[in-house]
C-alpha atoms as a PDB file:
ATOM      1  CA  UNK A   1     -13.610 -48.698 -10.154  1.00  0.00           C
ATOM      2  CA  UNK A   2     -10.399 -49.819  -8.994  1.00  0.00           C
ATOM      3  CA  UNK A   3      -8.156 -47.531  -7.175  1.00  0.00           C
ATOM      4  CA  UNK A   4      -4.339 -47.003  -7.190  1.00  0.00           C
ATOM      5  CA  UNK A   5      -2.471 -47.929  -4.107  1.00  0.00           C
ATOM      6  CA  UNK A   6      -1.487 -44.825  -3.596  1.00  0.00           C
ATOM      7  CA  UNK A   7      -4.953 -43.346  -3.280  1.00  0.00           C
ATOM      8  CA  UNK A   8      -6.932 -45.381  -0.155  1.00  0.00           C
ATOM      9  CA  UNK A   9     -10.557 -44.953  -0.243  1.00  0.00           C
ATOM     10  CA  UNK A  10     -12.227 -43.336   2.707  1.00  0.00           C
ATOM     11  CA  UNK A  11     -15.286 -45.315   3.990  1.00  0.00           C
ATOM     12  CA  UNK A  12     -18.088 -43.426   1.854  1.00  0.00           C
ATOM     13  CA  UNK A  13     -15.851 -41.345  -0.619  1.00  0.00           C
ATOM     14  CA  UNK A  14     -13.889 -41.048  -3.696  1.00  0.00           C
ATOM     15  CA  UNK A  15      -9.855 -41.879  -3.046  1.00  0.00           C
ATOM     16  CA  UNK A  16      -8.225 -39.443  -0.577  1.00  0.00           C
ATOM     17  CA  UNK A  17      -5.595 -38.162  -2.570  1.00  0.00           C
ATOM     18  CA  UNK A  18      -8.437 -37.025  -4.801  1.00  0.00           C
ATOM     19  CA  UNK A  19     -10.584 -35.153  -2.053  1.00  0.00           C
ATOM     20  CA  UNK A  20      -7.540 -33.643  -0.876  1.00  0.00           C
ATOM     21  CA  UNK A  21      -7.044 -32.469  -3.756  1.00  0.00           C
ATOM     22  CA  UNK A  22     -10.299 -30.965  -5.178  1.00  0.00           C
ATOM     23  CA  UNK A  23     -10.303 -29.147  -1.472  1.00  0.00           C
ATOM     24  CA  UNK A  24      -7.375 -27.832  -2.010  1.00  0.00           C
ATOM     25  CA  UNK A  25      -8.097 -26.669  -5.736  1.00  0.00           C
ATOM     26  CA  UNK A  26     -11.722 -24.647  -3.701  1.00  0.00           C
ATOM     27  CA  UNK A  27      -8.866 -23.193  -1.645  1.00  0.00           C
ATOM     28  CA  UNK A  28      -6.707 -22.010  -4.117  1.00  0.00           C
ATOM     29  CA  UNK A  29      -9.661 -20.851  -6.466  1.00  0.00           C
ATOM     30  CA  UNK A  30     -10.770 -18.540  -3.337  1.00  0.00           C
ATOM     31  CA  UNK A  31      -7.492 -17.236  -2.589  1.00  0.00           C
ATOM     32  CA  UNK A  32      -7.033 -16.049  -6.214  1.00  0.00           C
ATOM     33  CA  UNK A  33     -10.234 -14.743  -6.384  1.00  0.00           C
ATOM     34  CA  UNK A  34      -9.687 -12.618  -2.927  1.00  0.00           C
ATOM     35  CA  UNK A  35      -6.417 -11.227  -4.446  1.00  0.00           C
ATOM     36  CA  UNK A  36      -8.562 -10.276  -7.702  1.00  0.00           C
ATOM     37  CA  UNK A  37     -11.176  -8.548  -5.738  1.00  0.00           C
ATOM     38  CA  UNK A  38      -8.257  -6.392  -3.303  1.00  0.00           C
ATOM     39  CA  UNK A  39      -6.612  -5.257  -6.858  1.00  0.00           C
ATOM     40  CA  UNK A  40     -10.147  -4.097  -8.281  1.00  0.00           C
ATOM     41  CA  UNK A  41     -10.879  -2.462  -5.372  1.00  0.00           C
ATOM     42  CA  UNK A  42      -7.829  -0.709  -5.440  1.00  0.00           C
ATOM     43  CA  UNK A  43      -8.232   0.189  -8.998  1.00  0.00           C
ATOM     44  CA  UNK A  44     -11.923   1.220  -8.427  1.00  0.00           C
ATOM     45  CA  UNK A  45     -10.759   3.801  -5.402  1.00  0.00           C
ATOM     46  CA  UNK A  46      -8.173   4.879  -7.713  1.00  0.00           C
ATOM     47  CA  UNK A  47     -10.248   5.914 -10.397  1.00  0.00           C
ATOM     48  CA  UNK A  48     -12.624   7.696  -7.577  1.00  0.00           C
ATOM     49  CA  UNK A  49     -10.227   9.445  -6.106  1.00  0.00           C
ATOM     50  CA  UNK A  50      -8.571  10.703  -9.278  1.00  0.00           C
ATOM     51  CA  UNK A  51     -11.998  11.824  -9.980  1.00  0.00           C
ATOM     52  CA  UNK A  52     -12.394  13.515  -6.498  1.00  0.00           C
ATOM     53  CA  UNK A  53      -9.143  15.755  -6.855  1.00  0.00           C
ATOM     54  CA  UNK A  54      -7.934  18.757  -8.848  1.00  0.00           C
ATOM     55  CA  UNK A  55      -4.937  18.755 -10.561  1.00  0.00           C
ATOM     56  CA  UNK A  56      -2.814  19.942  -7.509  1.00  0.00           C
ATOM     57  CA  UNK A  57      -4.339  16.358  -6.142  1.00  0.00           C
ATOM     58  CA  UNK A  58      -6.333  18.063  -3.381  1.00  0.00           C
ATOM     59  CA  UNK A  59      -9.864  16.938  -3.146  1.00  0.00           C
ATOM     60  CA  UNK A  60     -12.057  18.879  -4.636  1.00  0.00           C
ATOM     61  CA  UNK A  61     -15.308  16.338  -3.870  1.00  0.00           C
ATOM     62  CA  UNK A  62     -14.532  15.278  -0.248  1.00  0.00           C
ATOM     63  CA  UNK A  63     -18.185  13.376   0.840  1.00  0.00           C
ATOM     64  CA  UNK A  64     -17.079  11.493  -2.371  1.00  0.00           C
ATOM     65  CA  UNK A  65     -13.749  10.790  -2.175  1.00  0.00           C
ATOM     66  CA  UNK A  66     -14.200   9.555   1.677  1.00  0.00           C
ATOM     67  CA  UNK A  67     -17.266   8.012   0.632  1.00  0.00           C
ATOM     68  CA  UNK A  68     -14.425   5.825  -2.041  1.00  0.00           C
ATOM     69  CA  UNK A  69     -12.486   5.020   0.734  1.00  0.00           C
ATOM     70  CA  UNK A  70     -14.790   3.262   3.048  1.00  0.00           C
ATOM     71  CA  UNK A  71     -15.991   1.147  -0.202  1.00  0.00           C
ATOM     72  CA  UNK A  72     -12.670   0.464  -1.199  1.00  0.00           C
ATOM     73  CA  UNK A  73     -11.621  -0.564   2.356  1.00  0.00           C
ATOM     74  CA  UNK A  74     -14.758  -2.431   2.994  1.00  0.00           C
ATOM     75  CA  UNK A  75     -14.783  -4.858  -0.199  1.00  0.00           C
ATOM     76  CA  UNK A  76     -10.444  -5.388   0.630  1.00  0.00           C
ATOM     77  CA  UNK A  77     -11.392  -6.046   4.237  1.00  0.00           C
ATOM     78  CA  UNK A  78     -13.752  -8.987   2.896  1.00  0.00           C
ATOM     79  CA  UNK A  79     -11.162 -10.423   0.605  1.00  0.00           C
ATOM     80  CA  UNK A  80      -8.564 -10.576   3.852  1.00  0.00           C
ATOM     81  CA  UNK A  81     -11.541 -12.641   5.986  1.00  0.00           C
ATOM     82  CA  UNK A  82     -10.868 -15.223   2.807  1.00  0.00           C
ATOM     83  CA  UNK A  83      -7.129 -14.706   3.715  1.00  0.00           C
ATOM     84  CA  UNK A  84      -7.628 -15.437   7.134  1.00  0.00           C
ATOM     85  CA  UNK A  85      -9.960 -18.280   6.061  1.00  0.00           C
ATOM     86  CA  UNK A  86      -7.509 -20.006   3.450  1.00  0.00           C
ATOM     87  CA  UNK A  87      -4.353 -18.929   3.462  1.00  0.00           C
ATOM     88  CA  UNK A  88      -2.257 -20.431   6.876  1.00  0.00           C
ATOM     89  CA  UNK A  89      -3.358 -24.101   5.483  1.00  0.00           C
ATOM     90  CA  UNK A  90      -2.702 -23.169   1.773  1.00  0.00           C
ATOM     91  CA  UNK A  91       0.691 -21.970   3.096  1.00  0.00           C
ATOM     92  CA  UNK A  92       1.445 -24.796   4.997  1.00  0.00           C
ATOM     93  CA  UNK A  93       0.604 -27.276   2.016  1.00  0.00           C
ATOM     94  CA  UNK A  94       2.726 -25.035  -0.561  1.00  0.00           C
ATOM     95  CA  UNK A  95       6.102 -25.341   1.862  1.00  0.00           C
ATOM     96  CA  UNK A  96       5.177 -29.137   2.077  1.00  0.00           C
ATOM     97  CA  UNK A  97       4.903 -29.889  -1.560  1.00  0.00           C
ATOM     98  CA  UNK A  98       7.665 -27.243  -2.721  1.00  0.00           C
ATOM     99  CA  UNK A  99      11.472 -28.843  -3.755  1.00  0.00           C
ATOM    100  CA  UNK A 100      14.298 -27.109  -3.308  1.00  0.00           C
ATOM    101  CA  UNK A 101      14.723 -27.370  -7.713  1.00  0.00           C
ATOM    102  CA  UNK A 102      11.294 -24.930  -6.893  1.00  0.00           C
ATOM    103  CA  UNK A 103      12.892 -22.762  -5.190  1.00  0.00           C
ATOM    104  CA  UNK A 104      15.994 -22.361  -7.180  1.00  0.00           C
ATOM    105  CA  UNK A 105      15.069 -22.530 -10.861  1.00  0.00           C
ATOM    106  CA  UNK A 106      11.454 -22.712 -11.789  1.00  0.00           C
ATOM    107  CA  UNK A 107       8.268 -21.028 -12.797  1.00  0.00           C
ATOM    108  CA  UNK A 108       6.754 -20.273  -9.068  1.00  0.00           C
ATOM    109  CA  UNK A 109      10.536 -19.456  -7.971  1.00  0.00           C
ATOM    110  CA  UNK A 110      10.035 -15.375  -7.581  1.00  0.00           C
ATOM    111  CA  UNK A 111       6.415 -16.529  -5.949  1.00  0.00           C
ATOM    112  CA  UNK A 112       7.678 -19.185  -3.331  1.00  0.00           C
ATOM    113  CA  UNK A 113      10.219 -15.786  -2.912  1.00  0.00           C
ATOM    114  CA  UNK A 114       7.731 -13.593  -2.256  1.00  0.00           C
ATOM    115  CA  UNK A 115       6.065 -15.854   0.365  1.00  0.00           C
ATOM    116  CA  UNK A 116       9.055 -15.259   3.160  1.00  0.00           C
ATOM    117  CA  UNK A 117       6.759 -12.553   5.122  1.00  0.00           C
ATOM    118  CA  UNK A 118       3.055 -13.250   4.314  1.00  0.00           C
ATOM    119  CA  UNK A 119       3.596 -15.090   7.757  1.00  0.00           C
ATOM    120  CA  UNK A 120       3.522 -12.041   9.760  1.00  0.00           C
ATOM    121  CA  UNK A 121       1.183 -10.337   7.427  1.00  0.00           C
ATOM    122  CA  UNK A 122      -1.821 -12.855   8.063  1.00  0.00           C
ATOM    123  CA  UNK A 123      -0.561 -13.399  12.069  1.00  0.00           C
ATOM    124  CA  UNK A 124      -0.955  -9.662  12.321  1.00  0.00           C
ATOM    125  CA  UNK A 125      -4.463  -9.300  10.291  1.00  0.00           C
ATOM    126  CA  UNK A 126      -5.210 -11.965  12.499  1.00  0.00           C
ATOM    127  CA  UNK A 127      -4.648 -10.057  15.315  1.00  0.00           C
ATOM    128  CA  UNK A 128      -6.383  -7.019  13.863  1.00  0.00           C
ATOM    129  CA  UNK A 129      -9.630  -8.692  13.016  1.00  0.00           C
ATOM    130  CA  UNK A 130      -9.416 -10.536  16.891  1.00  0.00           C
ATOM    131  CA  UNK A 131      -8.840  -6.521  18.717  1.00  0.00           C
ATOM    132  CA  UNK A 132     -11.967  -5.440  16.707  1.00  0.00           C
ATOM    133  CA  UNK A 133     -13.849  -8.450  17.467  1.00  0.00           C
ATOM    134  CA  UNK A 134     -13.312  -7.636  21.194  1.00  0.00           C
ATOM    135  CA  UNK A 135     -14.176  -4.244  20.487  1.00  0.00           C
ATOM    136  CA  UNK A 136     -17.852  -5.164  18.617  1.00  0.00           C
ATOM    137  CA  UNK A 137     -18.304  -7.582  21.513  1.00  0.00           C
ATOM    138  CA  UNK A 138     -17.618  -4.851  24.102  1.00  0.00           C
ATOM    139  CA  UNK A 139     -20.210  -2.625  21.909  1.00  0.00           C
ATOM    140  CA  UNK A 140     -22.506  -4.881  21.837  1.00  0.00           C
ATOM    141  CA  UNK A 141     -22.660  -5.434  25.471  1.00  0.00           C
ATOM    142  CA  UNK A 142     -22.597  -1.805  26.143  1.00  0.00           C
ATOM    143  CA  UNK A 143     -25.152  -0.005  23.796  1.00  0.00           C
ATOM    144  CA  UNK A 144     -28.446  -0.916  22.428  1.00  0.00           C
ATOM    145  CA  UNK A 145     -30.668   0.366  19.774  1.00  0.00           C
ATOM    146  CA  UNK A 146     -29.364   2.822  16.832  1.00  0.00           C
ATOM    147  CA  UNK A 147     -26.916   3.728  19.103  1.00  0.00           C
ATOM    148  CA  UNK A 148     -25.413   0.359  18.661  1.00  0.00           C
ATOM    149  CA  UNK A 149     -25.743   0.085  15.285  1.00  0.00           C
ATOM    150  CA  UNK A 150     -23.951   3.362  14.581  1.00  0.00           C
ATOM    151  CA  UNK A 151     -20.951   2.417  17.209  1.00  0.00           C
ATOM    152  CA  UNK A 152     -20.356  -0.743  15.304  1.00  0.00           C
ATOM    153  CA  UNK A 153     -20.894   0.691  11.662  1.00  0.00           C
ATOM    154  CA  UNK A 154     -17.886   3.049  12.878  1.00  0.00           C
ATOM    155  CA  UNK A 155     -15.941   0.568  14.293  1.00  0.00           C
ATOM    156  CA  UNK A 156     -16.137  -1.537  11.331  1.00  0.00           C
ATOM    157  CA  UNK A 157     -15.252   1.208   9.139  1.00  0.00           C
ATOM    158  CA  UNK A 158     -12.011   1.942  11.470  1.00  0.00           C
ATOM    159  CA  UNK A 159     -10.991  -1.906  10.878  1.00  0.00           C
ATOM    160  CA  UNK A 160     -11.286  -1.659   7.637  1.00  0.00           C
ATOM    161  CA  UNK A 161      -9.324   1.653   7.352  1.00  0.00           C
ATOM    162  CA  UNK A 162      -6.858   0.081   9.290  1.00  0.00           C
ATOM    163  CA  UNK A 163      -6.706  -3.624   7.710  1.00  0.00           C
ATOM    164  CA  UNK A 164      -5.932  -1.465   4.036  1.00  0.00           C
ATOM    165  CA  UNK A 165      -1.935  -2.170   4.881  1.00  0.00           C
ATOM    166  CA  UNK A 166      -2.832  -5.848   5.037  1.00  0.00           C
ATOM    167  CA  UNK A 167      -5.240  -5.960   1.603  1.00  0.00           C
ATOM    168  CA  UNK A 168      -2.118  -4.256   0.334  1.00  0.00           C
ATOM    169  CA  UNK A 169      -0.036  -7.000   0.842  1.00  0.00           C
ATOM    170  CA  UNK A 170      -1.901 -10.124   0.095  1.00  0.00           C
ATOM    171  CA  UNK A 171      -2.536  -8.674  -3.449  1.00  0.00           C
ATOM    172  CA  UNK A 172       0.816  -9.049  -3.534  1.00  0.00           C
ATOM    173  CA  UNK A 173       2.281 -12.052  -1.542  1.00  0.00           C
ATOM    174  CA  UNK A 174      -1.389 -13.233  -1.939  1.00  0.00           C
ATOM    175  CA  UNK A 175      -1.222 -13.703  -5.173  1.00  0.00           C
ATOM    176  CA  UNK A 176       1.823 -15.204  -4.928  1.00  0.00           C
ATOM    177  CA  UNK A 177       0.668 -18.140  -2.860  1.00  0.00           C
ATOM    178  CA  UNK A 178      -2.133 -19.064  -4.965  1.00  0.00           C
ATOM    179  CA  UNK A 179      -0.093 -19.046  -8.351  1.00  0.00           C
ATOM    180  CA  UNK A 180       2.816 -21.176  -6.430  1.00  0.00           C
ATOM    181  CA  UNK A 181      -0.200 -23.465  -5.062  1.00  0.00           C
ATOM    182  CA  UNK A 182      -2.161 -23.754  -8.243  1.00  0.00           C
ATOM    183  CA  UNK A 183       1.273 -24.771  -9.585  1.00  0.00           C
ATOM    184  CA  UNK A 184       1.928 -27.549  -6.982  1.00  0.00           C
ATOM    185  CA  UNK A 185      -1.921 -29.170  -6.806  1.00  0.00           C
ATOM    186  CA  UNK A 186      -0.606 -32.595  -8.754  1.00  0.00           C
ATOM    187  CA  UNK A 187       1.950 -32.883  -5.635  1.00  0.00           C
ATOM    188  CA  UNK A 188      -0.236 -32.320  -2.358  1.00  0.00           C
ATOM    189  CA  UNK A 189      -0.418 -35.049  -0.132  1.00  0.00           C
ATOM    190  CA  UNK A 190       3.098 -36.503  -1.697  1.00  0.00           C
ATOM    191  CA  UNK A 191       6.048 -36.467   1.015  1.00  0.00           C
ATOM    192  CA  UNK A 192       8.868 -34.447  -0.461  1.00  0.00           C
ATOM    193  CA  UNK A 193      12.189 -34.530   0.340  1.00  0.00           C
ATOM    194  CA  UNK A 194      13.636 -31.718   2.821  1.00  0.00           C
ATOM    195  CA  UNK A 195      16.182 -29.551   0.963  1.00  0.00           C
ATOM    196  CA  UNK A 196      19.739 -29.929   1.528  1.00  0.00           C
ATOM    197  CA  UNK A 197      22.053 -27.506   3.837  1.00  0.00           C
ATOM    198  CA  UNK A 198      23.452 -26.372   0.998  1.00  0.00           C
ATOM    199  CA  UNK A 199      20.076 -25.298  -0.585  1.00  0.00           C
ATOM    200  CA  UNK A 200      18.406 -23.654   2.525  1.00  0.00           C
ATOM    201  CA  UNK A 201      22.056 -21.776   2.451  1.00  0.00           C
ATOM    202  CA  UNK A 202      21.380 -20.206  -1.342  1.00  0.00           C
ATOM    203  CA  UNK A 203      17.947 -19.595  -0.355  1.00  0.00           C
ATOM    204  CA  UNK A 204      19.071 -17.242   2.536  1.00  0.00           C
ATOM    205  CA  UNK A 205      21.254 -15.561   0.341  1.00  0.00           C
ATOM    206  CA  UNK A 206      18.419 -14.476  -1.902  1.00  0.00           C
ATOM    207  CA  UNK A 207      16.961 -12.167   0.550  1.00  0.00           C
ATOM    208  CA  UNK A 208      12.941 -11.527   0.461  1.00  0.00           C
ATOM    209  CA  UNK A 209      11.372 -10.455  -2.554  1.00  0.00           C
ATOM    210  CA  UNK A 210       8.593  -8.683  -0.996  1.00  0.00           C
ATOM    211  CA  UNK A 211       6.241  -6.210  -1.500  1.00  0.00           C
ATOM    212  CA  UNK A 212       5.972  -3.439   1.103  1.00  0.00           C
ATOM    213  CA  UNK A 213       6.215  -5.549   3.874  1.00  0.00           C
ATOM    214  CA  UNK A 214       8.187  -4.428   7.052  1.00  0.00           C
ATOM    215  CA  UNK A 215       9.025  -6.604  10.602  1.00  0.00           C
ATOM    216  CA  UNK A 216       6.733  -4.674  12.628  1.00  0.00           C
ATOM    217  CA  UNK A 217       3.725  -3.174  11.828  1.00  0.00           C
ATOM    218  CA  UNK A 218       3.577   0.492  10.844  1.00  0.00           C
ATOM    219  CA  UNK A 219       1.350   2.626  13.363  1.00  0.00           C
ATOM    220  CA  UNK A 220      -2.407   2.999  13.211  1.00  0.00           C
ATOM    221  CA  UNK A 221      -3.465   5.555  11.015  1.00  0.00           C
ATOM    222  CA  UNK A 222      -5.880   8.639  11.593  1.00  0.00           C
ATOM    223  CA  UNK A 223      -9.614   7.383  10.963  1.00  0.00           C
ATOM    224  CA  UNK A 224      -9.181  10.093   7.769  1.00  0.00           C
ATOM    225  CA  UNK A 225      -7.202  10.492   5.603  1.00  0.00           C
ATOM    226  CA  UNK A 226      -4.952  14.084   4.541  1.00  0.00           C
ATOM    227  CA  UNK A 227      -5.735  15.387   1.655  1.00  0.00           C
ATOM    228  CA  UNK A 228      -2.348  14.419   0.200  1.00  0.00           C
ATOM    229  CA  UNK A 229      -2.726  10.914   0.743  1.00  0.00           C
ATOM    230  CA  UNK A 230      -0.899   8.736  -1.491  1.00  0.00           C
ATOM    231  CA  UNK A 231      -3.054   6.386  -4.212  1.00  0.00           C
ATOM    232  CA  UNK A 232      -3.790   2.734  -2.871  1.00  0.00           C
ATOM    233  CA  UNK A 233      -0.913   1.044  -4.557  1.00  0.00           C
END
């Protein structure tokens, strides 16, 4: 089958342009699926802890409602691994393939908008998952036994307690990415043209369109939560 000269064959595969792209469709498919999964967590935990309060909003089932918690902060904690996995390449592709006309006036303009921050968002999950990581290792090293197994059942739920702020995000900004990727599939692997002075100027003057996110991280919460603690969205 004769190929296009703008898709050269690899030795033993299909034309390049093509792998590229069905890789890059896996990644995007994951990445929307890992924002799906942080929203119906949320949703789930919502309807658990709605169920777990009285009408004051004070838990009135507490094993239950912390019980929620660490399930809802497990299966988001999951989702940002696929994050973690995907998302700094998927990133990187979208801000190759993405015009300035993209930017300015079309359907994935408010997502390539909300994309100004998920930087720091997956540099600093990143760095979470690394510091507990270092802290399993030093478990690990340490205990033995059931002892072992309890130490780093706790210190997985802490991570995941405290990697909620990123979920929260990336269902967001997340989602953003993977709609402004899915849109931009036909173009990856296709030089584009830088944009203009001009352009990067009105794209400074639109500001971030962000959701929640802040410059530095907020600190580390208490392993539990108050019993006035707000709903996960």
């Amino acid at each position: 089958m004769p190929t296009s000269p703008d898709s050269p064959t690899t030795p033993d595969g299909p034309p390049q342009d093509a792998s590229d792209r069905a890789a890059w469709r896996v990644r995007v498919q994951a990445l929307t699926s890992a924002a799906d999964g942080i929203t119906q967590a949320s949703h789930q935990w919502d309807a658990v802890s709605d169920s777990c309060r009285n009408e004051d909003g004070w838990p009135v089932d507490e094993p239950g409602y912390a019980d929620g918690k660490v399930a809802r902060d497990a299966a988001a904690w999951e989702h940002v691994e696929t994050f973690l996995a995907h998302g700094p390449e998927v990133l990187a592709g979208v801000r190759a393939a993405a015009t300035a006309a993209d930017y300015l006036d079309s359907p994935i303009s408010n997502d390539l908008q909300q994309l100004r921050g998920i930087d720091s968002v997956l540099a600093r999950a990143s760095a979470h998952r690394h510091e507990w990581d270092q802290v399993s290792a030093l478990i690990t090293g340490c205990e033995s036994g059931d002892t072992r197994e309890t130490y780093l059942e706790r210190a997985r739920e802490i991570r995941n307690s405290e990697g909620w702020r990123y979920a929260d995000e990336l269902s967001y900004s997340g989602r953003a990415l993977a709609k402004a990727a899915d849109h931009l599939t036909d173009r990856i692997g296709i030089d584009q043209p830088a944009p203009t002075e001009r352009v990067q100027a009105a794209l400074a003057r639109s500001g971030p369109a962000q959701h929640g996110a802040s410059p530095a991280p907020p600190p580390a919460p208490a392993a539990s939560d108050s019993p006035a603690t707000r709903r996960s969205r």
